[in-house]
C-alpha atoms as a PDB file:
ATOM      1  CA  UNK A   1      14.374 -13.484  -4.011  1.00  0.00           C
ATOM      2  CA  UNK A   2      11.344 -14.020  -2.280  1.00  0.00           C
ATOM      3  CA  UNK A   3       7.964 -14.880  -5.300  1.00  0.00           C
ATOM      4  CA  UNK A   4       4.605 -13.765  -3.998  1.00  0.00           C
ATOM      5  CA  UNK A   5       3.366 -16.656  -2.891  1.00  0.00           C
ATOM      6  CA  UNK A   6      -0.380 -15.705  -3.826  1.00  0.00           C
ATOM      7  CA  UNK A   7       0.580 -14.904  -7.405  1.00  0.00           C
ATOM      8  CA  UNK A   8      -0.817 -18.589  -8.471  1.00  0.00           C
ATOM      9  CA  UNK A   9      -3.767 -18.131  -6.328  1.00  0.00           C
ATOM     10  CA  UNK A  10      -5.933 -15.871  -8.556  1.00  0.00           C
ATOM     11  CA  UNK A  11      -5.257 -18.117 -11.734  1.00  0.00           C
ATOM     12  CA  UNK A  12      -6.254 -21.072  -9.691  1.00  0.00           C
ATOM     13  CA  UNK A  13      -9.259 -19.773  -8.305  1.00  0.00           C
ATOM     14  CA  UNK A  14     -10.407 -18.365 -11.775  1.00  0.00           C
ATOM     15  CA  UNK A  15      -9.993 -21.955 -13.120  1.00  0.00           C
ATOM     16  CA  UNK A  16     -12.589 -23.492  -9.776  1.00  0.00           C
ATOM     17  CA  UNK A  17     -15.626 -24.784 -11.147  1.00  0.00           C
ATOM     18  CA  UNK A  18     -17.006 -25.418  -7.749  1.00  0.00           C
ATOM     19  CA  UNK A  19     -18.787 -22.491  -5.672  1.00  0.00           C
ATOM     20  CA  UNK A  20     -17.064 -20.175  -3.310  1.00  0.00           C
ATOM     21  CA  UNK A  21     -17.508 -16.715  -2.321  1.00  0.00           C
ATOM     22  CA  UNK A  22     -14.988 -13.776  -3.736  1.00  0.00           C
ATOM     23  CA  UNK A  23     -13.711 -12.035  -0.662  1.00  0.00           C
ATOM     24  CA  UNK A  24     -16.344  -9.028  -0.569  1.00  0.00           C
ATOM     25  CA  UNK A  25     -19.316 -11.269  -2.496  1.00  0.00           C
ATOM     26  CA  UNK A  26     -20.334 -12.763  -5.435  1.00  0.00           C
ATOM     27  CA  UNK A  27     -20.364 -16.340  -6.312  1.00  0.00           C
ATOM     28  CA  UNK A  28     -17.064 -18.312  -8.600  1.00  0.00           C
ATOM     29  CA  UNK A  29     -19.154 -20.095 -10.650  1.00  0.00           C
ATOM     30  CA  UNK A  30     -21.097 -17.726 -12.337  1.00  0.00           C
ATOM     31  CA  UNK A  31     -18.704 -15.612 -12.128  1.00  0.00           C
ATOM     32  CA  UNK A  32     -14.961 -17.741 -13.800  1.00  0.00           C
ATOM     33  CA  UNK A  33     -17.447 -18.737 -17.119  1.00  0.00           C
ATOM     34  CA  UNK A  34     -17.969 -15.098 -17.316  1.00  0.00           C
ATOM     35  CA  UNK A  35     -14.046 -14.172 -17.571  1.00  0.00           C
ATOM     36  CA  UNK A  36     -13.739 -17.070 -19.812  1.00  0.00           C
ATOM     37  CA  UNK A  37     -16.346 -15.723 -22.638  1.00  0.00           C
ATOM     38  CA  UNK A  38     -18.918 -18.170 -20.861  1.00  0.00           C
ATOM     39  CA  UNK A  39     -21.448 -20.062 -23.116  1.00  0.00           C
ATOM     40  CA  UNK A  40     -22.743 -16.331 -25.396  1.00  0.00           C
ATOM     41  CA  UNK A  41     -19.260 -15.956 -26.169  1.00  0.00           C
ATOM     42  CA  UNK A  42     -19.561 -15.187 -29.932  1.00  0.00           C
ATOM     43  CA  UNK A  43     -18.129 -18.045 -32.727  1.00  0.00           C
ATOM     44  CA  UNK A  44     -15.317 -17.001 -34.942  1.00  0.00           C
ATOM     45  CA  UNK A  45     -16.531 -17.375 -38.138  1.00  0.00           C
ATOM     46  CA  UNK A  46     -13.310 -17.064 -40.272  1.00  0.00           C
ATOM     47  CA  UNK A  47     -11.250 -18.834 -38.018  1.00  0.00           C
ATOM     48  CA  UNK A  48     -10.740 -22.620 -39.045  1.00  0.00           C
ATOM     49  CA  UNK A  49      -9.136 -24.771 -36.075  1.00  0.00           C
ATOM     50  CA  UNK A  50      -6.324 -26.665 -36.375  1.00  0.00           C
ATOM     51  CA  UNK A  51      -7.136 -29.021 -33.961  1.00  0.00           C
ATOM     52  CA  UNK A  52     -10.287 -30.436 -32.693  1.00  0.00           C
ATOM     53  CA  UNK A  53      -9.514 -29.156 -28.890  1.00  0.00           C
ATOM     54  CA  UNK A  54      -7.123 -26.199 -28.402  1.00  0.00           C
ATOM     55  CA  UNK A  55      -6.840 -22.875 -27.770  1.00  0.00           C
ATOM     56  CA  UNK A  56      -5.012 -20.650 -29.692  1.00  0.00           C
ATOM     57  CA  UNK A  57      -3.920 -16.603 -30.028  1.00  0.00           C
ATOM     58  CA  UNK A  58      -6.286 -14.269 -31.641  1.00  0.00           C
ATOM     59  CA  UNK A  59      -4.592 -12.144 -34.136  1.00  0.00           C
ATOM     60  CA  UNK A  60      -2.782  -9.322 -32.875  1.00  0.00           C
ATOM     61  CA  UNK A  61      -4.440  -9.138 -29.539  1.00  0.00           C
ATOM     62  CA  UNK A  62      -2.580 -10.563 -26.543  1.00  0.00           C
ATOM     63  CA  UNK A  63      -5.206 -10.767 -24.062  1.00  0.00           C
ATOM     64  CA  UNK A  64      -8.059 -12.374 -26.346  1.00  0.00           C
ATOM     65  CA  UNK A  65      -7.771 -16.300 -27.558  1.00  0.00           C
ATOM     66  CA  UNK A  66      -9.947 -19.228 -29.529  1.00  0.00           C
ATOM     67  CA  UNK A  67     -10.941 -22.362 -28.048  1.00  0.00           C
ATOM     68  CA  UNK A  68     -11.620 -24.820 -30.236  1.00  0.00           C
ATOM     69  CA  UNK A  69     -14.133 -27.772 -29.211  1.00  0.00           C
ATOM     70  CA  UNK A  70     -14.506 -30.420 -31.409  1.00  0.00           C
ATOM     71  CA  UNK A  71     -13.741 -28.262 -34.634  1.00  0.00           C
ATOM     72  CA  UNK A  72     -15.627 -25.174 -33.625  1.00  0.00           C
ATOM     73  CA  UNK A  73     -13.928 -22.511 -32.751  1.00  0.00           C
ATOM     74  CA  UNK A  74     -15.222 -19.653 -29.397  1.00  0.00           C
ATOM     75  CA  UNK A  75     -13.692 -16.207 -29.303  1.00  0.00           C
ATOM     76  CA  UNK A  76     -13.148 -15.769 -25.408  1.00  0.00           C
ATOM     77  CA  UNK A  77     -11.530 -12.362 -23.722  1.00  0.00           C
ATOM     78  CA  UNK A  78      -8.970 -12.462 -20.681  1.00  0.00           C
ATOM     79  CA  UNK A  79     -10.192 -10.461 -17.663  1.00  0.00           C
ATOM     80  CA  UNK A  80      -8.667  -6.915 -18.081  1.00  0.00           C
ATOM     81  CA  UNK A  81      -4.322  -7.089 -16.756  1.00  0.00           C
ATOM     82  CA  UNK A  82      -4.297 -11.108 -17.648  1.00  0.00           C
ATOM     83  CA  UNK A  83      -2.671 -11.965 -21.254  1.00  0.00           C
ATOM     84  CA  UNK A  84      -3.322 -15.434 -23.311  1.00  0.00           C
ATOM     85  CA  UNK A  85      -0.418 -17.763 -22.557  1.00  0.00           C
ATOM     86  CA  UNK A  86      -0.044 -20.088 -25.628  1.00  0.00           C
ATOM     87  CA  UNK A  87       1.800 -22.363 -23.924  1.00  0.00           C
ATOM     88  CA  UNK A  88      -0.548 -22.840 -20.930  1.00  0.00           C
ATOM     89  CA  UNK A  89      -1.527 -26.254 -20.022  1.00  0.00           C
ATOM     90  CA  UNK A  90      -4.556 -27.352 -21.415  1.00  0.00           C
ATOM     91  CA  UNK A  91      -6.034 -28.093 -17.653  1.00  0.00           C
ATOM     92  CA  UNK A  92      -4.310 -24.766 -17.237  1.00  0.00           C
ATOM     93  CA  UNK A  93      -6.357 -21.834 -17.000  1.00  0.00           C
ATOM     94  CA  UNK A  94      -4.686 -19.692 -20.037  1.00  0.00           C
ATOM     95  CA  UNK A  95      -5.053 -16.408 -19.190  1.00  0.00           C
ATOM     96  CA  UNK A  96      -1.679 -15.441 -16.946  1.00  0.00           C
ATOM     97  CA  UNK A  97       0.085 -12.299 -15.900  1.00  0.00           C
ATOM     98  CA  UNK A  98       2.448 -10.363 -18.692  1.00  0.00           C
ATOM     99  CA  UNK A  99       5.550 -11.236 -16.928  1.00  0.00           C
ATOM    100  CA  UNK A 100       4.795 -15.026 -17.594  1.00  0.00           C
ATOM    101  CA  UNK A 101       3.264 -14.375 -21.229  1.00  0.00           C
ATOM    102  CA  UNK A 102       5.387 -13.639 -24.130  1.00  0.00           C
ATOM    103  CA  UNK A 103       2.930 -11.027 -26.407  1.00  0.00           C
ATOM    104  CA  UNK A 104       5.394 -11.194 -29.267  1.00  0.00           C
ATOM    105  CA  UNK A 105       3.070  -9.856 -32.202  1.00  0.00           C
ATOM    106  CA  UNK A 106       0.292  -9.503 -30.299  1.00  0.00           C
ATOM    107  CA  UNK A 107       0.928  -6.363 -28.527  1.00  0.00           C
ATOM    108  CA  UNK A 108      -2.969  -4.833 -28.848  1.00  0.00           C
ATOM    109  CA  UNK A 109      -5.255  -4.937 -25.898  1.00  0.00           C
ATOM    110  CA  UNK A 110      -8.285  -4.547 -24.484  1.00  0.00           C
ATOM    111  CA  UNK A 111      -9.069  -1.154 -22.573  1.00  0.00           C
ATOM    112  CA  UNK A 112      -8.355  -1.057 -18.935  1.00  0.00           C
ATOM    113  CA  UNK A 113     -11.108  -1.341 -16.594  1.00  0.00           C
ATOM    114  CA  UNK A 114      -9.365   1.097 -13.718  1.00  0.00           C
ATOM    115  CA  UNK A 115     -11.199   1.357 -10.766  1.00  0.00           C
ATOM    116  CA  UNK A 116     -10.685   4.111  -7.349  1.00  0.00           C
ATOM    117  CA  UNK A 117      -8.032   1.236  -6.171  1.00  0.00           C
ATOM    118  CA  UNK A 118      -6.859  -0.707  -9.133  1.00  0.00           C
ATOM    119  CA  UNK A 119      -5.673   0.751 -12.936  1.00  0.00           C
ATOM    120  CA  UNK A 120      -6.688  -2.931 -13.860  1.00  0.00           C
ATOM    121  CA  UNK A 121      -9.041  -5.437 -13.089  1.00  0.00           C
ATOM    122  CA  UNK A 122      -6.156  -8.195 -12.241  1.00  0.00           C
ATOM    123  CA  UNK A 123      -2.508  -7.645 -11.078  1.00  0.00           C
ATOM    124  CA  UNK A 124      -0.094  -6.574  -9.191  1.00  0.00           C
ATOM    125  CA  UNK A 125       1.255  -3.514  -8.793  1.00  0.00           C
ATOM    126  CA  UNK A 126       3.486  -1.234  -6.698  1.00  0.00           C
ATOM    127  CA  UNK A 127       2.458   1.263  -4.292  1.00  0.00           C
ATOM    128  CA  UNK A 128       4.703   4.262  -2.920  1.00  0.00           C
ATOM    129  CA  UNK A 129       7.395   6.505  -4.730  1.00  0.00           C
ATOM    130  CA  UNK A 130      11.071   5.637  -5.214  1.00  0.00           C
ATOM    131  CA  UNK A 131      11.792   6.196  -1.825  1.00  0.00           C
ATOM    132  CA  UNK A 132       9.213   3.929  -0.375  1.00  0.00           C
ATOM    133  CA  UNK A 133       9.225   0.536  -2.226  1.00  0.00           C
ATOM    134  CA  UNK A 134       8.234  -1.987   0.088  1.00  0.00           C
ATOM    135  CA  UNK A 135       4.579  -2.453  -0.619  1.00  0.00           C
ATOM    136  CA  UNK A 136       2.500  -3.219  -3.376  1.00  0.00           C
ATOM    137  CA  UNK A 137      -1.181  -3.919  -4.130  1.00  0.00           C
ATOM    138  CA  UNK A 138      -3.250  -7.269  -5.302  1.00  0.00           C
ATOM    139  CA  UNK A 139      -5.779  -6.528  -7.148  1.00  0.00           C
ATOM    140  CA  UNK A 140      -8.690  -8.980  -7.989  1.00  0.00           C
ATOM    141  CA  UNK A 141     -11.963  -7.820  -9.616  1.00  0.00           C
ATOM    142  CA  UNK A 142     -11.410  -4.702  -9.896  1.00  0.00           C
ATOM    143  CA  UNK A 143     -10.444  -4.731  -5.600  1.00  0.00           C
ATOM    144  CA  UNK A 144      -7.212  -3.784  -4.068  1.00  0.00           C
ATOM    145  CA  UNK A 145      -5.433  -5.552  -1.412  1.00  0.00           C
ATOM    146  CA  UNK A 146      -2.087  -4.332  -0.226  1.00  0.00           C
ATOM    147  CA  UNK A 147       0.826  -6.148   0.679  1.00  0.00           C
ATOM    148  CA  UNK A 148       4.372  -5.482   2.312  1.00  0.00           C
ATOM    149  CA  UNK A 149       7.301  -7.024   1.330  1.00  0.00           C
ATOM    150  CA  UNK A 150       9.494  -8.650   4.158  1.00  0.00           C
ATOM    151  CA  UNK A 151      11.924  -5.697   5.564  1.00  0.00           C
ATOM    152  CA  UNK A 152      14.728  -4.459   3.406  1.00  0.00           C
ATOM    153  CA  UNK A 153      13.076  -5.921   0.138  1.00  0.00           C
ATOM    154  CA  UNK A 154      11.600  -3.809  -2.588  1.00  0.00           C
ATOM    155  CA  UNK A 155       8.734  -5.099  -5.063  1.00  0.00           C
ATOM    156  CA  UNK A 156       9.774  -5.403  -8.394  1.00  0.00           C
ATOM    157  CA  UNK A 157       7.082  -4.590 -10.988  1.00  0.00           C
ATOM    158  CA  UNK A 158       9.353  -6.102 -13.636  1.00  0.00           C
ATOM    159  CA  UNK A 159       9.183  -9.823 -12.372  1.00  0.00           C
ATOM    160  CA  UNK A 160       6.228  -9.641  -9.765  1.00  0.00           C
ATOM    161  CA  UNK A 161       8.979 -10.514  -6.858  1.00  0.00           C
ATOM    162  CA  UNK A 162      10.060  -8.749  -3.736  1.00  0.00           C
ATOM    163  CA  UNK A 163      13.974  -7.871  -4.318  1.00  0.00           C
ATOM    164  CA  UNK A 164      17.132  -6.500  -3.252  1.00  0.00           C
ATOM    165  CA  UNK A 165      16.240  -2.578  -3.746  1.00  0.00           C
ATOM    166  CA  UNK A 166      19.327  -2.219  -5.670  1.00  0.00           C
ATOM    167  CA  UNK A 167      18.110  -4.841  -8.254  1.00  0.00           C
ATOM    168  CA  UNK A 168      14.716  -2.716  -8.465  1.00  0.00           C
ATOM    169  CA  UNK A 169      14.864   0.019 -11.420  1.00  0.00           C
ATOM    170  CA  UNK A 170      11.977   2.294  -9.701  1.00  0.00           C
ATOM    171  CA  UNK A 171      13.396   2.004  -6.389  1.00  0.00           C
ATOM    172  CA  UNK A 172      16.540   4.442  -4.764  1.00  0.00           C
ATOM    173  CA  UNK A 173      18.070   1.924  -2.543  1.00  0.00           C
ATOM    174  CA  UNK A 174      19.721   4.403  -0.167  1.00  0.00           C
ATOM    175  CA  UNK A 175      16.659   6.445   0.558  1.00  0.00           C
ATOM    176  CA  UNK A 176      14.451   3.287   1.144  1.00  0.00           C
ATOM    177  CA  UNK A 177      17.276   1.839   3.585  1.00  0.00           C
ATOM    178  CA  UNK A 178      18.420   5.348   5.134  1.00  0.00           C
ATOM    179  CA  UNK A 179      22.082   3.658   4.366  1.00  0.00           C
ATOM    180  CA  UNK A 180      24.583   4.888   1.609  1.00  0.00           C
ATOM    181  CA  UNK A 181      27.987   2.965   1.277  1.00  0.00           C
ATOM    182  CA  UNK A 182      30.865   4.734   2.523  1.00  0.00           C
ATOM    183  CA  UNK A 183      33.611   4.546  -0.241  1.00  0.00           C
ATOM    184  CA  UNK A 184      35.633   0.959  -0.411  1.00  0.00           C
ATOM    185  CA  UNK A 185      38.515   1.555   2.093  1.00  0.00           C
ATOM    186  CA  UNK A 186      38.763  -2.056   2.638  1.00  0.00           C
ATOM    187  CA  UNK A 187      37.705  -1.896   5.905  1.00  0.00           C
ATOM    188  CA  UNK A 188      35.364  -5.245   7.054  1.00  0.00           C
ATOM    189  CA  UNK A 189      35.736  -6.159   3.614  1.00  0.00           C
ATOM    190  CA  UNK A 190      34.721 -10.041   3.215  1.00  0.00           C
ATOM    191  CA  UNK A 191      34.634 -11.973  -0.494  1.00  0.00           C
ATOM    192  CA  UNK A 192      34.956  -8.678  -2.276  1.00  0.00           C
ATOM    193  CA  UNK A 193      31.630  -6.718   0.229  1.00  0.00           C
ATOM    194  CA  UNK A 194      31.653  -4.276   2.522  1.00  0.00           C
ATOM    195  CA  UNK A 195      29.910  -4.877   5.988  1.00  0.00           C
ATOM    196  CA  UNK A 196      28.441  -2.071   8.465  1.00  0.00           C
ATOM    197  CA  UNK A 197      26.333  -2.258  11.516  1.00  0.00           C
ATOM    198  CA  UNK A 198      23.303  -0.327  11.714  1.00  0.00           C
ATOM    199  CA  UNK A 199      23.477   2.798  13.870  1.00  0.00           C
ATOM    200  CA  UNK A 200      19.898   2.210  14.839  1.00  0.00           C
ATOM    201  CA  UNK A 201      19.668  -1.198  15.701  1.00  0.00           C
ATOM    202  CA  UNK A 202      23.094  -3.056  16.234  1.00  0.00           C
ATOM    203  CA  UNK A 203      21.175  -6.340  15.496  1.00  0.00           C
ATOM    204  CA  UNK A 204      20.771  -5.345  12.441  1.00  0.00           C
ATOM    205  CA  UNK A 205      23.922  -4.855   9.391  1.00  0.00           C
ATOM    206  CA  UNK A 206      24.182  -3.724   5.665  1.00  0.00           C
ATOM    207  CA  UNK A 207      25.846  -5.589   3.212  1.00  0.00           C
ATOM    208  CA  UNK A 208      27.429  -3.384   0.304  1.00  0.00           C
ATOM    209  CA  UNK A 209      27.466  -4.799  -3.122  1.00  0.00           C
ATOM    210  CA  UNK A 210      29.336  -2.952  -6.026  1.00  0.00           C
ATOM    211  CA  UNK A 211      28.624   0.214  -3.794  1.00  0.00           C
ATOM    212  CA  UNK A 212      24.963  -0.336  -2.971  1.00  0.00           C
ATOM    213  CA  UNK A 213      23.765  -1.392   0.468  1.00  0.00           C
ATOM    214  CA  UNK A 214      21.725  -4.327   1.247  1.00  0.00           C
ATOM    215  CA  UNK A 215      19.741  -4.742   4.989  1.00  0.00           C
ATOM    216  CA  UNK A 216      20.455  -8.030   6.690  1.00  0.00           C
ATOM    217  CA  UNK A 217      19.034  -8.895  10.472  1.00  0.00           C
ATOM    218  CA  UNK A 218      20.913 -11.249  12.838  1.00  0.00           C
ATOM    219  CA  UNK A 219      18.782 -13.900  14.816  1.00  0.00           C
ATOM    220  CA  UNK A 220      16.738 -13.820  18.020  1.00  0.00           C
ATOM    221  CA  UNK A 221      19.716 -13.096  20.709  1.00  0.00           C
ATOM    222  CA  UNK A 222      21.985 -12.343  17.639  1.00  0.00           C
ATOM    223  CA  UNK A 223      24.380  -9.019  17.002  1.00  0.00           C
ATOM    224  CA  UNK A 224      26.192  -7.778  14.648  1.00  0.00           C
ATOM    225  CA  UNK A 225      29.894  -8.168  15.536  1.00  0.00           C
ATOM    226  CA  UNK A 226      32.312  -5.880  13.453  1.00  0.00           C
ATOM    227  CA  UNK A 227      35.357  -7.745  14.774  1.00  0.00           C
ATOM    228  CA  UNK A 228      34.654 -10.487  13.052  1.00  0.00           C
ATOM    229  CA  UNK A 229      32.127  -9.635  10.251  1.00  0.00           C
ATOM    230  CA  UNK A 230      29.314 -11.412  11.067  1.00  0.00           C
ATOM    231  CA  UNK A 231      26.604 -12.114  13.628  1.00  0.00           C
ATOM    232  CA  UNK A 232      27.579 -13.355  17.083  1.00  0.00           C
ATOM    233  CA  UNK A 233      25.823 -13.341  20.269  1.00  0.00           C
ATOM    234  CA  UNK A 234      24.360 -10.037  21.865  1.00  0.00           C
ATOM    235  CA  UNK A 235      26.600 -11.313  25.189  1.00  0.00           C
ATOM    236  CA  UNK A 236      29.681 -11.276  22.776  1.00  0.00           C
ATOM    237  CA  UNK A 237      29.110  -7.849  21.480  1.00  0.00           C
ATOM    238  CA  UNK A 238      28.967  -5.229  23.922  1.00  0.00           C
ATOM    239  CA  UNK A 239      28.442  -1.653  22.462  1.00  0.00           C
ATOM    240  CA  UNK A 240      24.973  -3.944  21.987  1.00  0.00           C
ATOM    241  CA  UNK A 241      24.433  -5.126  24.961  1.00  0.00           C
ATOM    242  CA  UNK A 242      24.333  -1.603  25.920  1.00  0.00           C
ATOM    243  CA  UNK A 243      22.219  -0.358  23.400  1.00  0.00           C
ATOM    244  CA  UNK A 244      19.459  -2.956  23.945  1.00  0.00           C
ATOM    245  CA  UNK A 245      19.473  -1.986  27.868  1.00  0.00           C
ATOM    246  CA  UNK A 246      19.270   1.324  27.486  1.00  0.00           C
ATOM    247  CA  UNK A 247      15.861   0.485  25.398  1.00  0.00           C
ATOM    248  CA  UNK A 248      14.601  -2.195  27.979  1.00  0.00           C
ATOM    249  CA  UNK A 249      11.824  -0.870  29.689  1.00  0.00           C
ATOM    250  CA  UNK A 250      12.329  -0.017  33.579  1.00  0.00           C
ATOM    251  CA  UNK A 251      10.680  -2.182  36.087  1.00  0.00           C
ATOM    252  CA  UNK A 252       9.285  -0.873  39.226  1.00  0.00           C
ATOM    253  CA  UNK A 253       8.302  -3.289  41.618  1.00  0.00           C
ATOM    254  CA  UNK A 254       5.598  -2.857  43.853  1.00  0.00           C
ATOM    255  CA  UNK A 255       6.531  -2.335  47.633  1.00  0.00           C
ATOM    256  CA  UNK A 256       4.994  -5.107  50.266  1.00  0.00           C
END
């Protein structure tokens, strides 16, 4: 399934160490040394580094790390939702989202920074109930910017991806489709699925895997054809051909 595509975008941004404007002010530069601990970030005093350059996890705390530069070692704090990934690339910036950070024995955390749009400074997080799982919201200092997932995908909190609703824990797949499988009579039955055309729109068809229904659109010019289980064109299927006249617009031309 689809992977937000602007996941990577904050991280690389936060690592810039040329200018740039944050959408809705304030300057990058300034501002990523600040997230990092910046140069007053306090020294660890009992912490002795095991390498001349590194960074490495702070005690129990998941979302706090020391860099070590030449032998002296910086306690630095991830922006509030970002965790310390150990196993960052050095010319990485380290602090990631939890789904890519493993906080084995470092579970503590900083306290949220919630804001009127965001519960955390950073992430991404999903918006509506279980019957309404399409959307979710970016948020970047503290700023929320809201997103829809293409149609017939639900965000999944658990992996940062848009998914098959039915794959989504926090999501009721029938209610956010307005489909429910009929039970298996083998009818249109394909490699084990079960296929129906949408009553609304007959360019449109559900897919039914183990008993859970799946939205699939045909083409530009496409319908779905029940006859033979998959999309054909509109021409070859008429109860659609029908349907889509019935919703063209009438034209009334102008008399000379």
């Amino acid at each position: 399934m689809m992977r937000i595509s602007c996941i990577g975008l904050v991280l690389v941004l936060l690592s810039a160490r040329g200018g740039g404007q944050l959408r809705g002010g304030g300057n990058f530069a300034g501002f990523t040394s600040n997230l990092a601990g910046g140069s007053n970030a306090p020294r660890s005093s009992n912490f002795v580094c095991p390498e001349k350059y590194g960074r490495f996890a702070s005690g129990g705390q998941c979302d706090s790390y020391i860099e070590c530069e030449d032998g002296v070692p910086t306690e630095k704090l991830c922006p509030d939702g970002l965790l310390f990934n150990a196993r960052a690339h050095h010319y990485a910036y380290p602090c990631q989202y939890p789904v890519d950070v493993d906080c084995e024995g470092r579970s503590a955390l900083q306290p949220a920074q919630p804001t009127e749009e965001c519960p955390h400074q950073y992430g991404y997080f999903k918006l509506g109930d279980v019957n309404n799982c399409g959307q979710f919201i970016n948020c970047v200092d503290g700023r929320g910017y809201t997103f829809n997932c293409p149609e017939g995908l639900a965000f999944n909190p658990d992996t940062l991806r848009c998914d098959w609703p039915d794959q989504v824990d926090s999501c009721d797949a029938e209610a956010f489709l307005g489909f429910r499988c009929p039970e298996e009579d083998g009818s249109f039955a394909r490699e084990g699925y079960q296929f129906y055309r949408s009553v609304d729109n007959c360019q449109k068809y559900f897919i039914c895997v183990g008993g859970r229904p799946r939205l699939y659109s045909c083409g530009e010019d496409q319908a779905f054809n029940e006859d033979i289980k998959t999309c054909d064109g509109i021409e070859n299927v008429t109860a659609c051909a029908r349907q889509l006249s019935k919703q063209a617009p009438v034209r009334l031309d102008r008399p000379f």
